[in-house]
N, C-alpha and C. Protein backbone atom coordinates (compact mmCIF):
# COMPACT_ATOMS: atom_id res chain seq x y z
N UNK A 1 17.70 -13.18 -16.06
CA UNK A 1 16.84 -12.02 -15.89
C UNK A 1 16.90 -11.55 -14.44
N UNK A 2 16.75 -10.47 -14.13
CA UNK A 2 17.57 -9.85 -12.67
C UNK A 2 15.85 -9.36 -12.28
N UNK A 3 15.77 -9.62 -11.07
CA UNK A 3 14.41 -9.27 -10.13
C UNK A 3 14.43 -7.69 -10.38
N UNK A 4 14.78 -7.27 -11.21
CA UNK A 4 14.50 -5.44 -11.09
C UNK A 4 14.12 -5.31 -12.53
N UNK A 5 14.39 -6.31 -13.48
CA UNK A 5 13.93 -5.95 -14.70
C UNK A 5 12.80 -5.91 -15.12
N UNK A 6 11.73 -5.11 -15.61
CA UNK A 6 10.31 -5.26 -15.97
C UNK A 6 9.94 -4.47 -14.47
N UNK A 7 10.90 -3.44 -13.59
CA UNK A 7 9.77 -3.49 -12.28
C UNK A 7 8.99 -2.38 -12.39
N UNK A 8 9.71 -1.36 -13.48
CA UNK A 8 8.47 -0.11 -13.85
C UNK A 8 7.53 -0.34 -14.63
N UNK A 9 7.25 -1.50 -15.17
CA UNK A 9 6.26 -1.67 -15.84
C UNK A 9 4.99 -2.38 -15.17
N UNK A 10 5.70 -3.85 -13.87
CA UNK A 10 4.65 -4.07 -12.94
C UNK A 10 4.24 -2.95 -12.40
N UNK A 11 5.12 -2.28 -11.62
CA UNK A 11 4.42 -1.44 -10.42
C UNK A 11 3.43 0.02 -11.65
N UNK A 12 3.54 -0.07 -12.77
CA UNK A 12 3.00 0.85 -13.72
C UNK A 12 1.34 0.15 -13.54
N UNK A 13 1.82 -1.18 -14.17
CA UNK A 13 0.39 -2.03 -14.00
C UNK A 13 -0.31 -1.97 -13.29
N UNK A 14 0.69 -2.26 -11.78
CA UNK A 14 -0.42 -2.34 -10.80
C UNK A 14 -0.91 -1.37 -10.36
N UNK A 15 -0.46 -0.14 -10.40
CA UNK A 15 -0.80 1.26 -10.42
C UNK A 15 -2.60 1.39 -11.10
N UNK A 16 -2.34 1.34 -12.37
CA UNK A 16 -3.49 1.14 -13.47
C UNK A 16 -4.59 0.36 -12.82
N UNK A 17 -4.19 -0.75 -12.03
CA UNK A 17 -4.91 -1.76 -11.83
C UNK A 17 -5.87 -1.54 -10.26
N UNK A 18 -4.83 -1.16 -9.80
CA UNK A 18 -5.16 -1.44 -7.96
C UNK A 18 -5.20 0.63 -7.40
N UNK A 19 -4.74 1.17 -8.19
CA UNK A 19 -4.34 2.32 -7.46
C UNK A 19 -3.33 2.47 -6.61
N UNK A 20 -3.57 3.77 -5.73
CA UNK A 20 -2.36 3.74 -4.92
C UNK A 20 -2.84 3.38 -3.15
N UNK A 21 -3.91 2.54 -3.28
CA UNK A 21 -4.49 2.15 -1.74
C UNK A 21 -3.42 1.18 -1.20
N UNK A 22 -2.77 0.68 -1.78
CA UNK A 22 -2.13 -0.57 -1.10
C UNK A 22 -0.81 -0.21 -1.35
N UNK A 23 -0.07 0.94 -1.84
CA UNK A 23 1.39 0.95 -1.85
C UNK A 23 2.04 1.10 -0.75
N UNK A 24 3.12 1.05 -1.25
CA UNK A 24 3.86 1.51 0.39
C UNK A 24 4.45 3.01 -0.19
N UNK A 25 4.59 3.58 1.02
CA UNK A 25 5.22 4.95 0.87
C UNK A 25 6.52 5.48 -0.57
N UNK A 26 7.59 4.66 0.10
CA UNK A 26 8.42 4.57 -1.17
C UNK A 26 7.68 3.54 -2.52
N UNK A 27 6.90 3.08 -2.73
CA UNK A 27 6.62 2.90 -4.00
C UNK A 27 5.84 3.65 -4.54
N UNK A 28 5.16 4.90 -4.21
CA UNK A 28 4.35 6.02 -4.09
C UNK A 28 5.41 6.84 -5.08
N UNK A 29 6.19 6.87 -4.06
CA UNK A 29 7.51 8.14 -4.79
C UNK A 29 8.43 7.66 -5.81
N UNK A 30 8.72 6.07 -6.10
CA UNK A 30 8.98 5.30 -6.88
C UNK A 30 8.43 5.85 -8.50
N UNK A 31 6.86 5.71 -8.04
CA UNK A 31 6.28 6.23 -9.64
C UNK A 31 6.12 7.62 -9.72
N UNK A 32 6.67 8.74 -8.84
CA UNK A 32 6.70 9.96 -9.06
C UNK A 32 8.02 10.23 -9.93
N UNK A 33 8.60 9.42 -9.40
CA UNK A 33 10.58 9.37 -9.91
C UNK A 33 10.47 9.12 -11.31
N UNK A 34 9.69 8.04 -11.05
CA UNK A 34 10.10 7.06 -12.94
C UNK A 34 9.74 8.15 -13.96
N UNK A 35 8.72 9.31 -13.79
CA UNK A 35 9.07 10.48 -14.80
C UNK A 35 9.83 11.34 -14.91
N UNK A 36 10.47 11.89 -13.79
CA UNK A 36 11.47 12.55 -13.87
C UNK A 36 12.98 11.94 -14.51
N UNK A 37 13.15 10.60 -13.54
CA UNK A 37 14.71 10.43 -13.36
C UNK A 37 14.28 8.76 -14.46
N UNK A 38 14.53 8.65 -15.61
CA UNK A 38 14.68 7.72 -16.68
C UNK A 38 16.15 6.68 -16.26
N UNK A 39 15.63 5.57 -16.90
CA UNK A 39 16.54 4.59 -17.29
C UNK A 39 17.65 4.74 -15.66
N UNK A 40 17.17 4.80 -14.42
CA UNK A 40 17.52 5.09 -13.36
C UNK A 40 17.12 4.01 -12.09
N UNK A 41 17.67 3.46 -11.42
CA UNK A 41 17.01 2.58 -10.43
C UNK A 41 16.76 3.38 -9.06
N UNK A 42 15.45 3.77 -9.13
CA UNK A 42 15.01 5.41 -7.85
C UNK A 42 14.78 4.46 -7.11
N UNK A 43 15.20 2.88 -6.26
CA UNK A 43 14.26 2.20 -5.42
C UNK A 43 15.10 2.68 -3.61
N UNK A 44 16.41 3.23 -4.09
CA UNK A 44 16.90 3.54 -2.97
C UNK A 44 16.95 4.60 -2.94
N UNK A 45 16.49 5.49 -3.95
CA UNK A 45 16.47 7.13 -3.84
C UNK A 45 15.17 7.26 -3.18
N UNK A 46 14.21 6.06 -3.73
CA UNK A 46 12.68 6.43 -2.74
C UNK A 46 12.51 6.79 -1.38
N UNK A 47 13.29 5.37 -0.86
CA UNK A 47 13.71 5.23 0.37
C UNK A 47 13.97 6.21 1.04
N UNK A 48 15.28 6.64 0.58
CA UNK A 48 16.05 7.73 1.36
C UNK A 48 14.79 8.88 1.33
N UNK A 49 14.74 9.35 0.28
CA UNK A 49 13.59 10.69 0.49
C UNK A 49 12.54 10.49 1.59
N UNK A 50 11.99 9.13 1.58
CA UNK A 50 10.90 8.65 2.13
C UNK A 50 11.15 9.17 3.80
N UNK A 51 12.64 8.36 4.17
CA UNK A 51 13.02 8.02 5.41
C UNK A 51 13.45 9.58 5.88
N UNK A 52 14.06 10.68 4.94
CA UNK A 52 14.61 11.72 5.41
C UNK A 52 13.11 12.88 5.31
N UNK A 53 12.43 12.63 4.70
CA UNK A 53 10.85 13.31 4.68
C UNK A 53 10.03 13.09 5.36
N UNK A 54 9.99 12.17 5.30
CA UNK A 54 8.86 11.37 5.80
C UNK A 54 7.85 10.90 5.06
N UNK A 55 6.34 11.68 5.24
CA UNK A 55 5.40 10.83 4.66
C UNK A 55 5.77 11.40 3.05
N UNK A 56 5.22 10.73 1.79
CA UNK A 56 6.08 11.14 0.44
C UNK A 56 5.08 12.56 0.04
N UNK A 57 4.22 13.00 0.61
CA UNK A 57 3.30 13.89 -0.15
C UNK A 57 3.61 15.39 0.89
N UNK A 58 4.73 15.77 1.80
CA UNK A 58 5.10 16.38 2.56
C UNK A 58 6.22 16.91 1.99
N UNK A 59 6.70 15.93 1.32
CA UNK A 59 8.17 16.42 0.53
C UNK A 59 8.16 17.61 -0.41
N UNK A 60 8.98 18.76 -0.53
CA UNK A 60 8.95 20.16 -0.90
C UNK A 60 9.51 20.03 -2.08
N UNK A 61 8.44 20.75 -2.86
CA UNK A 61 9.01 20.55 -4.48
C UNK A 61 9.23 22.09 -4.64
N UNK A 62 10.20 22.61 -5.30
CA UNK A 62 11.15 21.56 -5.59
C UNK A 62 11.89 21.54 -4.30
N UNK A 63 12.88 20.18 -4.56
CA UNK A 63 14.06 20.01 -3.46
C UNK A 63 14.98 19.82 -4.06
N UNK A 64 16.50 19.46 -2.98
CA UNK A 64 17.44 19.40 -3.59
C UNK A 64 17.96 18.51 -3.18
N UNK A 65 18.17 17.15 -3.98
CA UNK A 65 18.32 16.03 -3.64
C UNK A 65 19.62 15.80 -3.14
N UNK A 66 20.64 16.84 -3.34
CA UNK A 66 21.77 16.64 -1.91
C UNK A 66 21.66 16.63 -0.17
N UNK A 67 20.08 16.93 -0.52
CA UNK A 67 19.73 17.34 1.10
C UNK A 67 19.87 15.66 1.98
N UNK A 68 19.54 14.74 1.11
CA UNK A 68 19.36 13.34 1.52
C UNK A 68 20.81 12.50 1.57
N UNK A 69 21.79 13.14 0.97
CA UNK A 69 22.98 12.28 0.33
C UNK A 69 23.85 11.93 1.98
């Protein structure tokens, strides 16, 4: 079993559970992704957006995710 399997369903949980007081930035945008972009591993797409945006709630919707590539 690979450390990434089941991870949209913890961080779903803990979402449910804890809110978003204790995330980190990219796991913020992590669960914005998991509806858009399916069956997809967004943990380095978070990142990048995160790191080329900055804070995740600044980021311009829409965008164009070549802007980060």
């Amino acid at each position: 079993m690979s450390i990434h399997q089941g991870h949209r369903a913890r961080l779903k949980e803990r979402f449910l559970s804890e809110g978003l007081d204790n995330f980190k930035e990219h796991e913020v945008m992590e669960l914005l992704l998991y509806n858009c972009v399916p069956r997809y591993d967004v943990n380095e797409l978070s990142h990048r957006l995160v790191d080329h945006f900055g804070f995740v709630f600044l980021i311009p919707v829409p965008m164009r995710f070549s802007a980060v590539d």
